[in-house]
Protein backbone atom coordinates (compact mmCIF):
# COMPACT_ATOMS: atom_id res chain seq x y z
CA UNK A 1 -41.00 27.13 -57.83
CA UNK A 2 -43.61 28.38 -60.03
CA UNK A 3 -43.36 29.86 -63.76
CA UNK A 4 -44.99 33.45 -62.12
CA UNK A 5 -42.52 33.72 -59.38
CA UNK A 6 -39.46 34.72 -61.17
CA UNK A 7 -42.29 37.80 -62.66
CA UNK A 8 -42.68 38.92 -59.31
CA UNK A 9 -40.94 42.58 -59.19
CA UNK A 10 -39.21 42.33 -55.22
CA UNK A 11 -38.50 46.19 -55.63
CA UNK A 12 -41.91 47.20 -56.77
CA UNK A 13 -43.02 45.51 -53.56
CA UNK A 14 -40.32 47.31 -51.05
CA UNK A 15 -41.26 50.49 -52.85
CA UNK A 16 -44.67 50.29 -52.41
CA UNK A 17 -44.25 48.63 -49.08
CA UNK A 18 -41.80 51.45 -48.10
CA UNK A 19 -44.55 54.29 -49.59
CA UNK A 20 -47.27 52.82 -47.19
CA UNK A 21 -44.89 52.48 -44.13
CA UNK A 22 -44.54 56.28 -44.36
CA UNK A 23 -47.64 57.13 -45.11
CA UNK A 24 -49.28 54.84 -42.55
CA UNK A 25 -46.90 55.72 -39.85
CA UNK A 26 -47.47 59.92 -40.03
CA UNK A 27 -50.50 59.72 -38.66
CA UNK A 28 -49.97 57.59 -35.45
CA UNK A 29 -46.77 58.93 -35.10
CA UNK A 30 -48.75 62.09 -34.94
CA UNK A 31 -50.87 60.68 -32.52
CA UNK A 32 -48.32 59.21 -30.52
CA UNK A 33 -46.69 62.58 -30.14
CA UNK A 34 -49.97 64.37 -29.31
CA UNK A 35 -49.97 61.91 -26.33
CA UNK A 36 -47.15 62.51 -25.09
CA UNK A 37 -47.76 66.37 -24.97
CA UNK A 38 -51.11 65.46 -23.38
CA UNK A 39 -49.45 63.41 -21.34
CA UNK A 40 -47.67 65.47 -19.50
CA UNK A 41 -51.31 67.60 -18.38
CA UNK A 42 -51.98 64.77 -16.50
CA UNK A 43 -54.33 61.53 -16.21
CA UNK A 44 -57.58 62.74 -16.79
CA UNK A 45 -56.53 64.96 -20.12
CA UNK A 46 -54.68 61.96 -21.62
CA UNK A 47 -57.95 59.35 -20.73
CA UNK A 48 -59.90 62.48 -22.69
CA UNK A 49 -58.07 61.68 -25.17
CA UNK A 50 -58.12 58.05 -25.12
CA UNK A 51 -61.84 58.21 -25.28
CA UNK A 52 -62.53 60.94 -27.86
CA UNK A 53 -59.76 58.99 -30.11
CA UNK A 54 -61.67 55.78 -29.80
CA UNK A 55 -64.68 57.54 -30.73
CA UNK A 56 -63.07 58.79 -34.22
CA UNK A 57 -62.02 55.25 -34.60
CA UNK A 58 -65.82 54.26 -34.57
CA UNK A 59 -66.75 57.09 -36.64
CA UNK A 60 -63.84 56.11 -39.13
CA UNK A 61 -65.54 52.73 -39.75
CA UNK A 62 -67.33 54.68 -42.58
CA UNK A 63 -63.57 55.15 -44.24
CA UNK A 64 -62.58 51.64 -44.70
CA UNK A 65 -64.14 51.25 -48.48
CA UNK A 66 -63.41 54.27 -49.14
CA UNK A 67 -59.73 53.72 -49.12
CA UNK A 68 -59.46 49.90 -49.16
CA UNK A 69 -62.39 49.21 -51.58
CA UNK A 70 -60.82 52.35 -53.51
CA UNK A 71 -57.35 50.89 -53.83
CA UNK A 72 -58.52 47.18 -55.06
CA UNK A 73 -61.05 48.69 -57.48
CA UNK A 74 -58.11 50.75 -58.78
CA UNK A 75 -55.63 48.49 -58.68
CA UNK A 76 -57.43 45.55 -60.94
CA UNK A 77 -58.26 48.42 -63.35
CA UNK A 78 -54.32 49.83 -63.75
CA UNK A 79 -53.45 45.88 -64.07
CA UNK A 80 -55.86 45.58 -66.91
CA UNK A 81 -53.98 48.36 -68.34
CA UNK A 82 -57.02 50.96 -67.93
CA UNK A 83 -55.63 53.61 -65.83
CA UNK A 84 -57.98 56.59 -66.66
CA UNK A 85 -60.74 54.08 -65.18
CA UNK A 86 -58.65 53.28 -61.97
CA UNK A 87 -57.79 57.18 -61.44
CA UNK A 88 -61.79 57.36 -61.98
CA UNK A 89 -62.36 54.98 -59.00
CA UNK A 90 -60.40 57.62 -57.25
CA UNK A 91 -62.74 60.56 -58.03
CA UNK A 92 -65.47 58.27 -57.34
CA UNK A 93 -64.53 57.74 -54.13
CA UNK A 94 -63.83 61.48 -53.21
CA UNK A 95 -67.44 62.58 -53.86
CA UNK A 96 -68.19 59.84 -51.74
CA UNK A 97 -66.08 60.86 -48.86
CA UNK A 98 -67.36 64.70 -48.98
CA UNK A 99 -70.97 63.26 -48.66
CA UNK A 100 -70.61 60.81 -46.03
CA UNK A 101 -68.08 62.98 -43.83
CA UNK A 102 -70.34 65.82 -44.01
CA UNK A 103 -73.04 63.38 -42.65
CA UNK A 104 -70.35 62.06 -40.09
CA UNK A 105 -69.88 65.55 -38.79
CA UNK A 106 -73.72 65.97 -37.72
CA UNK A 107 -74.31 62.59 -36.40
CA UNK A 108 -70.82 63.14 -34.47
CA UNK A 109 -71.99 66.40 -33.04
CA UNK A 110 -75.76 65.33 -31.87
CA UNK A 111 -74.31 61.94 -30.42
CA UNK A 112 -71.02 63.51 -28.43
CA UNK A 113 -72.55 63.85 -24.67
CA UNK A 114 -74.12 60.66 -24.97
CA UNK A 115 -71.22 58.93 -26.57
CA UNK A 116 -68.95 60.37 -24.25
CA UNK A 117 -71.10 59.37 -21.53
CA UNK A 118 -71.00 55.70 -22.01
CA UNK A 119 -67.29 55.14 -22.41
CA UNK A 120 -66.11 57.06 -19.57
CA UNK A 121 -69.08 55.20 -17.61
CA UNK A 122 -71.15 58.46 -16.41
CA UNK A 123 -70.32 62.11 -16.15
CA UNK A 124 -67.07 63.75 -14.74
CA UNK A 125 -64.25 65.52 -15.39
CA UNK A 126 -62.33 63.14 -17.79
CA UNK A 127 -65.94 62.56 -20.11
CA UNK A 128 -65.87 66.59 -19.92
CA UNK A 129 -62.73 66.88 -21.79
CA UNK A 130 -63.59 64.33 -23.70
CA UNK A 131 -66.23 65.68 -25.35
CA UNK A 132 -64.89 69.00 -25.84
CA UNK A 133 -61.92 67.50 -27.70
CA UNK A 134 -64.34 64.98 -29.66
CA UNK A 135 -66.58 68.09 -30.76
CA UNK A 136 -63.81 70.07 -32.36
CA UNK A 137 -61.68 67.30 -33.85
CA UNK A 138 -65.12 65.01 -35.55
CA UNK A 139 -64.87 68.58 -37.81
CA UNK A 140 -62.20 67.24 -39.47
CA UNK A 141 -64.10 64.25 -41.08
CA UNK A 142 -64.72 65.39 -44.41
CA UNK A 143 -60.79 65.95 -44.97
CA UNK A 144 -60.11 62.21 -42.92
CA UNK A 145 -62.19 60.52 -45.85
CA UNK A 146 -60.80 62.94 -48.60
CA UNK A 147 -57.22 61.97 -47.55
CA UNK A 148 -58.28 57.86 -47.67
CA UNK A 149 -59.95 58.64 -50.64
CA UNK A 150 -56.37 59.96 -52.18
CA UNK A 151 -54.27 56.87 -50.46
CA UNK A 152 -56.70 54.29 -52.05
CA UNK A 153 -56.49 55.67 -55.92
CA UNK A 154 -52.89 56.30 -55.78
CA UNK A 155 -51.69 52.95 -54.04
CA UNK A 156 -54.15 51.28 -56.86
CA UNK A 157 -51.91 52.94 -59.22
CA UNK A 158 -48.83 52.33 -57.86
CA UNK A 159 -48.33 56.03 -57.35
CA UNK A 160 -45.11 55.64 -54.33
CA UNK A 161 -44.27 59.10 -53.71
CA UNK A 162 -46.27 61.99 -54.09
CA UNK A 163 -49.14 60.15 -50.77
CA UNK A 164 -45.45 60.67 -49.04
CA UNK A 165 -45.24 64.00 -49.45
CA UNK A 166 -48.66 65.18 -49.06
CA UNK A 167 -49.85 62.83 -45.53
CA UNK A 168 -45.80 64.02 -43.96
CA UNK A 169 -46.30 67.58 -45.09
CA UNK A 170 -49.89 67.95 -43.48
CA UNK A 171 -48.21 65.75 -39.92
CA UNK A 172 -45.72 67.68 -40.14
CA UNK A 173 -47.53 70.77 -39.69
CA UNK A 174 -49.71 69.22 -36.88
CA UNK A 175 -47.00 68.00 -34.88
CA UNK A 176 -45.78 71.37 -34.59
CA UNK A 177 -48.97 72.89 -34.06
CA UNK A 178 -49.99 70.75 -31.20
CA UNK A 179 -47.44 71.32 -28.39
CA UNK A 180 -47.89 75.35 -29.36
CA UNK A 181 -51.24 75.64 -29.06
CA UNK A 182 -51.84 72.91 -25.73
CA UNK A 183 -48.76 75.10 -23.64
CA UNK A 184 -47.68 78.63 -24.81
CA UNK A 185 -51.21 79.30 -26.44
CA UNK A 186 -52.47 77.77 -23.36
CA UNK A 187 -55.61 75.83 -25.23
CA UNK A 188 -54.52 72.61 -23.17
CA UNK A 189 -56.52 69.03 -24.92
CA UNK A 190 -58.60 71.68 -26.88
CA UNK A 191 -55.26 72.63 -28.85
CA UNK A 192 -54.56 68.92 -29.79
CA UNK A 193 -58.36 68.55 -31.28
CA UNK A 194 -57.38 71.66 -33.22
CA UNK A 195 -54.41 70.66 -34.75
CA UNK A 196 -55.98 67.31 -35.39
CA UNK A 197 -58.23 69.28 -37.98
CA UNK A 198 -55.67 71.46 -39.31
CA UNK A 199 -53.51 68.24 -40.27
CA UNK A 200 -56.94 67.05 -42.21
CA UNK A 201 -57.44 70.04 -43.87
CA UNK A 202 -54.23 70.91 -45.33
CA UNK A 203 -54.01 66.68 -46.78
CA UNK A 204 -57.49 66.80 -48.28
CA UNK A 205 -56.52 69.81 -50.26
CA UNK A 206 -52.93 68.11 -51.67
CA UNK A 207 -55.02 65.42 -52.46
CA UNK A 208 -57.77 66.79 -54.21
CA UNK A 209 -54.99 68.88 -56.06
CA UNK A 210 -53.31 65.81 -57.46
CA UNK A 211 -56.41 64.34 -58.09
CA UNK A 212 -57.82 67.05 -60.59
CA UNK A 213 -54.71 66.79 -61.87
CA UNK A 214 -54.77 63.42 -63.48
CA UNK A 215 -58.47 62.83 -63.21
CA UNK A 216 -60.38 63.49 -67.15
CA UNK A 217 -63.53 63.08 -65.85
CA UNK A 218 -64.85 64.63 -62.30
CA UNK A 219 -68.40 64.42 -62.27
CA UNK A 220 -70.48 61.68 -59.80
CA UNK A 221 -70.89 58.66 -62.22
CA UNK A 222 -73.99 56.57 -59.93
CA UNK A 223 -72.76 53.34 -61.51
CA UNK A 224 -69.31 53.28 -60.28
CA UNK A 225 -70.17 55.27 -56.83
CA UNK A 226 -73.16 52.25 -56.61
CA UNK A 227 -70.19 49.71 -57.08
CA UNK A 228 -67.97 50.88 -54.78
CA UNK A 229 -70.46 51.24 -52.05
CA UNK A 230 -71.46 47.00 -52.48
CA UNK A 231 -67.57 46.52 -51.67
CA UNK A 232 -67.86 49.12 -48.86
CA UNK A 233 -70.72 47.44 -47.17
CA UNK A 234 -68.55 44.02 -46.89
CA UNK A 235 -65.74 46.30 -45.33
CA UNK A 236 -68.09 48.46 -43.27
CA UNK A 237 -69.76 45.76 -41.52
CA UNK A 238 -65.39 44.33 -40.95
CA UNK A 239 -64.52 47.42 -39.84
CA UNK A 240 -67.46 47.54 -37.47
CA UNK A 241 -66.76 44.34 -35.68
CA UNK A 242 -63.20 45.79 -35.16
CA UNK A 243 -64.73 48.82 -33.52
CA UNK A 244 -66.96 46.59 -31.08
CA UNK A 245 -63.89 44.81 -29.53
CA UNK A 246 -62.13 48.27 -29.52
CA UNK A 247 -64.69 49.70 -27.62
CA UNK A 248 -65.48 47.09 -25.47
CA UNK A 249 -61.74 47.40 -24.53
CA UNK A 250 -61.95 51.46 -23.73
CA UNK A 251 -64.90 51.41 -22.16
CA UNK A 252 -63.86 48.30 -19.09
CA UNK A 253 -60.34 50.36 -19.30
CA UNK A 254 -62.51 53.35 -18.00
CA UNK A 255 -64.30 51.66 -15.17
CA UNK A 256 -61.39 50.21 -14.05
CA UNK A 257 -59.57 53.49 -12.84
CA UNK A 258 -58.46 56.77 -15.24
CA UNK A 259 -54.70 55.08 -14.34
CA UNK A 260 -55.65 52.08 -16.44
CA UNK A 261 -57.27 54.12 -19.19
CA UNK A 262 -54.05 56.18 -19.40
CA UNK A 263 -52.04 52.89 -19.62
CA UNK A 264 -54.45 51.28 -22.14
CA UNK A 265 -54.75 54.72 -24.01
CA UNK A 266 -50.49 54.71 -24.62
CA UNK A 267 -50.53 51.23 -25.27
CA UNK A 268 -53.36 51.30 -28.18
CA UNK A 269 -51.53 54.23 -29.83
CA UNK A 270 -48.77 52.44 -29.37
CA UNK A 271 -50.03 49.36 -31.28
CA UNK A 272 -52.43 51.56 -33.97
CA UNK A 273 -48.45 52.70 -34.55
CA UNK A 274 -47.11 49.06 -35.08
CA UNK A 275 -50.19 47.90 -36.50
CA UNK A 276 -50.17 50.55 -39.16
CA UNK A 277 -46.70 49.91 -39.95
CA UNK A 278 -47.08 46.00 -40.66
CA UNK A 279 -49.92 47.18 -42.74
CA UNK A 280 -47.48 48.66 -45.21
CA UNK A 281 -47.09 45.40 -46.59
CA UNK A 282 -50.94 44.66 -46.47
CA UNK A 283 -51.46 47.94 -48.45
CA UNK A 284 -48.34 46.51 -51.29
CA UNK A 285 -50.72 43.08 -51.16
CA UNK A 286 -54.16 45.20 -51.85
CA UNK A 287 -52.15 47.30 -55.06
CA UNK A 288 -49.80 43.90 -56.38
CA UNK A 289 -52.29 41.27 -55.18
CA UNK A 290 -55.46 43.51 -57.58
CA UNK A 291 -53.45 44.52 -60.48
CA UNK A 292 -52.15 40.89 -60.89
CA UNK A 293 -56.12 39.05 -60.86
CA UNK A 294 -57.24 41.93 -63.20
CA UNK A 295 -53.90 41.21 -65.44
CA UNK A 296 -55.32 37.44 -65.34
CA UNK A 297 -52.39 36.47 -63.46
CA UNK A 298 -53.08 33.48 -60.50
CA UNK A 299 -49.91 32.62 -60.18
CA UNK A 300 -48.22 35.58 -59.17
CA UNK A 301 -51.08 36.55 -57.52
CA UNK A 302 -50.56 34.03 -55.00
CA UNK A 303 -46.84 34.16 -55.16
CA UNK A 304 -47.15 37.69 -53.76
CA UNK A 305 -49.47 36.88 -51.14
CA UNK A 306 -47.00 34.30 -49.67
CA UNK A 307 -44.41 36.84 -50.04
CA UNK A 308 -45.69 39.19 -48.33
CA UNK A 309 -46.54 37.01 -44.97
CA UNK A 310 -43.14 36.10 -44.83
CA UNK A 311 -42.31 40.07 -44.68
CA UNK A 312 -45.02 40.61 -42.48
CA UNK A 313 -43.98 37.58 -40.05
CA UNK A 314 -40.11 39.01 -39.72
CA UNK A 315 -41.60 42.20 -39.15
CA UNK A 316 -43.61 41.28 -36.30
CA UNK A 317 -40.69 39.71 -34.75
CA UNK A 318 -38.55 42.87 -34.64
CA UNK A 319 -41.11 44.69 -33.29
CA UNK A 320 -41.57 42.09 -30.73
CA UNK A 321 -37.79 42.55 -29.82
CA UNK A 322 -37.82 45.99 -29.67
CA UNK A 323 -41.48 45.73 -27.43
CA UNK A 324 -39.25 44.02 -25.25
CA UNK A 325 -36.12 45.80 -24.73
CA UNK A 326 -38.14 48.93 -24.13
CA UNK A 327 -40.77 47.29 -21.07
CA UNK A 328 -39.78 49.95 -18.51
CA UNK A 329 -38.06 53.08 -21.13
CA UNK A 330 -41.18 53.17 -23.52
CA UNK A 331 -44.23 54.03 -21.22
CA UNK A 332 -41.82 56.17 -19.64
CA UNK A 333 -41.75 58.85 -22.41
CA UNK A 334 -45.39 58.91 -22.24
CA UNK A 335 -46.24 59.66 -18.44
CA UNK A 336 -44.54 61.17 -15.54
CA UNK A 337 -47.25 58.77 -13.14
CA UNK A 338 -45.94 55.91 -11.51
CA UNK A 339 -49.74 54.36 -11.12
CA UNK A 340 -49.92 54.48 -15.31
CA UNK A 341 -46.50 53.17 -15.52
CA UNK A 342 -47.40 50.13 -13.53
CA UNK A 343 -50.44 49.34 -15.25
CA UNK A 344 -48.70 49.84 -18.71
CA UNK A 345 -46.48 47.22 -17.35
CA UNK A 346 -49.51 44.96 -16.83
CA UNK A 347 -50.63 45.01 -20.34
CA UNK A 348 -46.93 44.49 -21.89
CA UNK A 349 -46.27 40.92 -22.02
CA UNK A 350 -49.58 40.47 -23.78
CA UNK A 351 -48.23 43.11 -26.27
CA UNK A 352 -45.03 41.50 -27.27
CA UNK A 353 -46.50 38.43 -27.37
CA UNK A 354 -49.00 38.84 -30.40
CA UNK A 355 -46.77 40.91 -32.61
CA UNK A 356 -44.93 38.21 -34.69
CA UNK A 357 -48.57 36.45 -35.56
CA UNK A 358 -50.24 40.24 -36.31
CA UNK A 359 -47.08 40.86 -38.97
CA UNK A 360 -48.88 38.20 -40.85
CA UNK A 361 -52.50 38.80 -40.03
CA UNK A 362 -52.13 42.24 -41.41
CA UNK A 363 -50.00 40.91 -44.83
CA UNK A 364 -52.52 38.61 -45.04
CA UNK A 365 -55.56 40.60 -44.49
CA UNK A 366 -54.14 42.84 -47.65
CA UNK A 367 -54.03 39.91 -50.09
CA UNK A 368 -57.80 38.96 -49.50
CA UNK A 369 -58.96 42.94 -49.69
CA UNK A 370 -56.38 43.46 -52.85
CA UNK A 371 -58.43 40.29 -54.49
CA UNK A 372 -61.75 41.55 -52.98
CA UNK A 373 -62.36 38.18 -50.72
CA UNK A 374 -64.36 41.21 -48.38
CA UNK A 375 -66.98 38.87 -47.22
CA UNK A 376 -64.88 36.35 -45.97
CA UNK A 377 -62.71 38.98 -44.26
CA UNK A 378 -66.13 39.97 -42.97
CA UNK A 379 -67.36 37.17 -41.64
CA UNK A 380 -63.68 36.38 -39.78
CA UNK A 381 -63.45 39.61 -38.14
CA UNK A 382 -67.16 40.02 -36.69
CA UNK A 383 -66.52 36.04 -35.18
CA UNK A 384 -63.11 37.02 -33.95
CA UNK A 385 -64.82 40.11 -32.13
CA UNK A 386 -67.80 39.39 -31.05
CA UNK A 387 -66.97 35.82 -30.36
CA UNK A 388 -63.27 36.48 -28.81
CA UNK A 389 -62.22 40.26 -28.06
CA UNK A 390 -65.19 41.20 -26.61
CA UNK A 391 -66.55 38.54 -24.18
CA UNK A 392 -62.75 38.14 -22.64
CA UNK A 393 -62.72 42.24 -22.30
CA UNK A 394 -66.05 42.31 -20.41
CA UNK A 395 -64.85 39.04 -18.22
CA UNK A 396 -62.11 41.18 -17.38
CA UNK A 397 -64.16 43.69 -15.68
CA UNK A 398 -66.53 41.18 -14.17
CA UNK A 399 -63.58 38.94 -12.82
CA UNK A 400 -61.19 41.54 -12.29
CA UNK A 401 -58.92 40.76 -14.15
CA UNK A 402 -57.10 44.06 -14.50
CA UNK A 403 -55.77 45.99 -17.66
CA UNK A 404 -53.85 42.42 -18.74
CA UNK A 405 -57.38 41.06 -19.09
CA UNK A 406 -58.18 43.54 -21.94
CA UNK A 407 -55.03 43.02 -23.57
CA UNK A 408 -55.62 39.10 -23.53
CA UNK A 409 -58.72 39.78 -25.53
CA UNK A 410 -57.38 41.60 -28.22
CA UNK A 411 -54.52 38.54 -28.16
CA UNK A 412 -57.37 35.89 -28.74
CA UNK A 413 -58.25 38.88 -31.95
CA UNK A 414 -55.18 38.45 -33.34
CA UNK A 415 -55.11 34.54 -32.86
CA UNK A 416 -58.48 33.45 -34.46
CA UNK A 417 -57.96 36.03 -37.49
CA UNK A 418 -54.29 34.16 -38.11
CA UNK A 419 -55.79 30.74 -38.39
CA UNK A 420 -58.87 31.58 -40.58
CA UNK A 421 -56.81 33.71 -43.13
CA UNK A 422 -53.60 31.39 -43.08
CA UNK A 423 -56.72 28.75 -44.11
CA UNK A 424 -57.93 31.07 -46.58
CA UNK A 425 -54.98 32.07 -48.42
CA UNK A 426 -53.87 27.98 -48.80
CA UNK A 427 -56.76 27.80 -50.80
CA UNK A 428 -58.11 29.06 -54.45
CA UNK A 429 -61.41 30.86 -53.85
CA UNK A 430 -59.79 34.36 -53.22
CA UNK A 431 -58.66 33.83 -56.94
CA UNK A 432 -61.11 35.78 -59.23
CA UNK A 433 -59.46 37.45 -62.22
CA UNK A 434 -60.62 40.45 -64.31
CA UNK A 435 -61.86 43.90 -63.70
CA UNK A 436 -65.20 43.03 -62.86
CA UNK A 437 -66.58 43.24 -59.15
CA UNK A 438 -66.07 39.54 -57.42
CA UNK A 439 -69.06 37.79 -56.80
């Protein structure tokens, strides 16, 4: 046992590992609920959905510095004991977020018929209600990236409950909204894109609140806006590569039938859900991993990274358990449609499989963001996407391999990211103290 272990604080970790659960899991709980209400209109409003969802994921590629980047800029800053300057990273980043969700917004609006277009494989009635729900709920951007903006500062700080209160309060108030306005308002998919924005809205303003709050300085400072975005292009170009496997995987769902779309579309919220949730101990990593480098302190450092795989991996296993137990309940609550059901069934044993070695993927992808190792995370995802998730996605449509096929691909994701960052974190190059930007 090392001399730093004993200095690692276990309840500091649960606490922030128990803040990011919640806050991580309101918003695909959200989503998970608005499929189920969309659900039940049928196959061709819940692959609408499926499709203008995966489209916001692409757009949201733009968001990943802005809270990641945000939080281990922050956090090395509060560990160095300068926590005006890591509360500055957070004001930084929200001037940031206004400018590039406002430019988002346009691209998001001139691009939606084409966009739309491609992933549903031509025009028709599901790329129809696609778009319209893509058009109203891409509004929203600016308040998305406002809302990461807030998570990143305040996890760099260790700030555990107030992100609770203000991401559940503005879910909350979504989840209501959405069943209201898709059935007695009568709105149908519209009403979901519309609470969608509302639920932005209402967090981007609790944040921004808290934020001017504890913020002494809130003009744009160039320098540190000019740092941040040298981080962001490392995670940009990660979260990218994520979006091209994602993608790939919507768009052969869509050719294959709006059944399989439906199935693929409950089983990605699904595991955006689970995923999110093992993340909770990546997001403890980024804040514990970055305040204990800019403290100068290897040691525990890498004690905490270990820790935290072993969370992650026990994790993963329970969910895998659960996956499971629930192979004919859980797609159940989600559709009415025997067809969807069966190809939901297709696509589970892939599913449970991969959980136990994404628990530590995810804790693991935290400790090399939290110490700012973005270009190796970089380079590892784009190989694992292009080279992996992709090709086996696109097989899958030209072999016929069904919905199963698609899952497989994101399995091989999952597998090739586990042995790179399991290689990674063994070693000592992700172990660059101070406050300064690593090279």
């Amino acid at each position: 046992m090392t001399v730093a272990e004993p200095a690692l604080d276990t309840r500091r970790l649960l606490a922030l590992s128990a803040s990011a659960f919640m806050v991580l899991a309101a918003e695909p709980l959200y989503l998970l609920v608005d499929t189920a209400v969309v659900g039940h209109l049928g196959s061709v409003p819940l692959g609408a959905l499926g499709i203008g969802a995966a489209l916001m994921d692409v757009l949201l590629v733009v968001g990943a510095f802005v809270e990641y980047g945000t939080t281990s800029r922050a956090a090395r800053q509060f560990g160095a004991g300068n926590r005006n300057a890591a509360v500055n990273e957070g004001v930084q980043a929200s001037w940031l977020a206004v400018a590039i969700g406002l430019v988002v917004v346009a691209a998001g609006e001139a691009l939606a018929d084409p966009l739309t277009r491609v992933l549903a494989g031509g025009p028709g009635p599901v790329q129809s209600a696609a778009e319209s729900w893509f058009r109203i709920a891409v509004i929203g951007m600016p308040g998305v990236l406002l809302v990461l903006a807030g998570n990143g500062w305040m996890r760099g700080v260790q700030e555990t409950k107030a992100p609770v209160r203000i991401v559940l309060a503005a879910n909350a108030a979504s989840a209501v909204a959405s069943p209201i306005l898709v059935y007695p308002v009568g709105m149908g998919l519209v009403g979901s894109a519309v609470a969608n924005v509302g639920a932005q809205i209402i967090g981007a303003a609790l944040f921004l609140r808290a934020l001017s709050r504890a913020a002494e300085r809130r003009r744009p400072q160039g320098l540190v806006m000019r740092a941040q975005l040298v981080v962001g292009r490392d995670l940009l170009i990660r979260s990218a590569a994520f979006q091209v496997a994602f993608l790939s995987a919507a768009g052969v769902a869509a050719r294959m039938g709006s059944a399989q779309v439906a199935a693929h579309q409950i089983g990605l919220q699904l595991w955006n859900f689970l995923a999110l949730v093992l993340d909770s101990f990546a997001i403890a990593a980024q804040s514990l991993v970055g305040a204990a480098l800019g403290g100068s302190d290897v040691g525990l450092a890498r004690h905490t990274a270990w820790r935290v795989a072993r969370y992650g991996l026990w994790a993963g296993c329970v969910f895998a358990v659960l996956l499971a137990a629930g192979w004919e309940i859980i797609p159940a609550v989600f559709t009415s449609s025997e067809a969807v059901r069966h190809q939901a069934h297709l696509l589970w044993p892939w599913f449970v499989a991969m959980m136990p070695a994404a628990g530590v993927v995810f804790a693991l992808d935290g400790v090399l963001i939290g110490a700012g190792d973005v270009a190796f995370m970089r380079t590892l995802t784009v190989v694992a996407a292009v080279g992996a998730f992709a090709p086996i996605n696109l097989a899958a449509l030209r072999w016929d391999w069904g919905i199963g096929g698609v899952w497989a691909g994101l399995a091989a994701f999952i597998g090739v990211r586990l042995v790179g960052m399991v290689w990674r974190a063994a070693g000592t190059r992700w172990q660059v103290v101070g406050t300064g930007d690593p090279p």
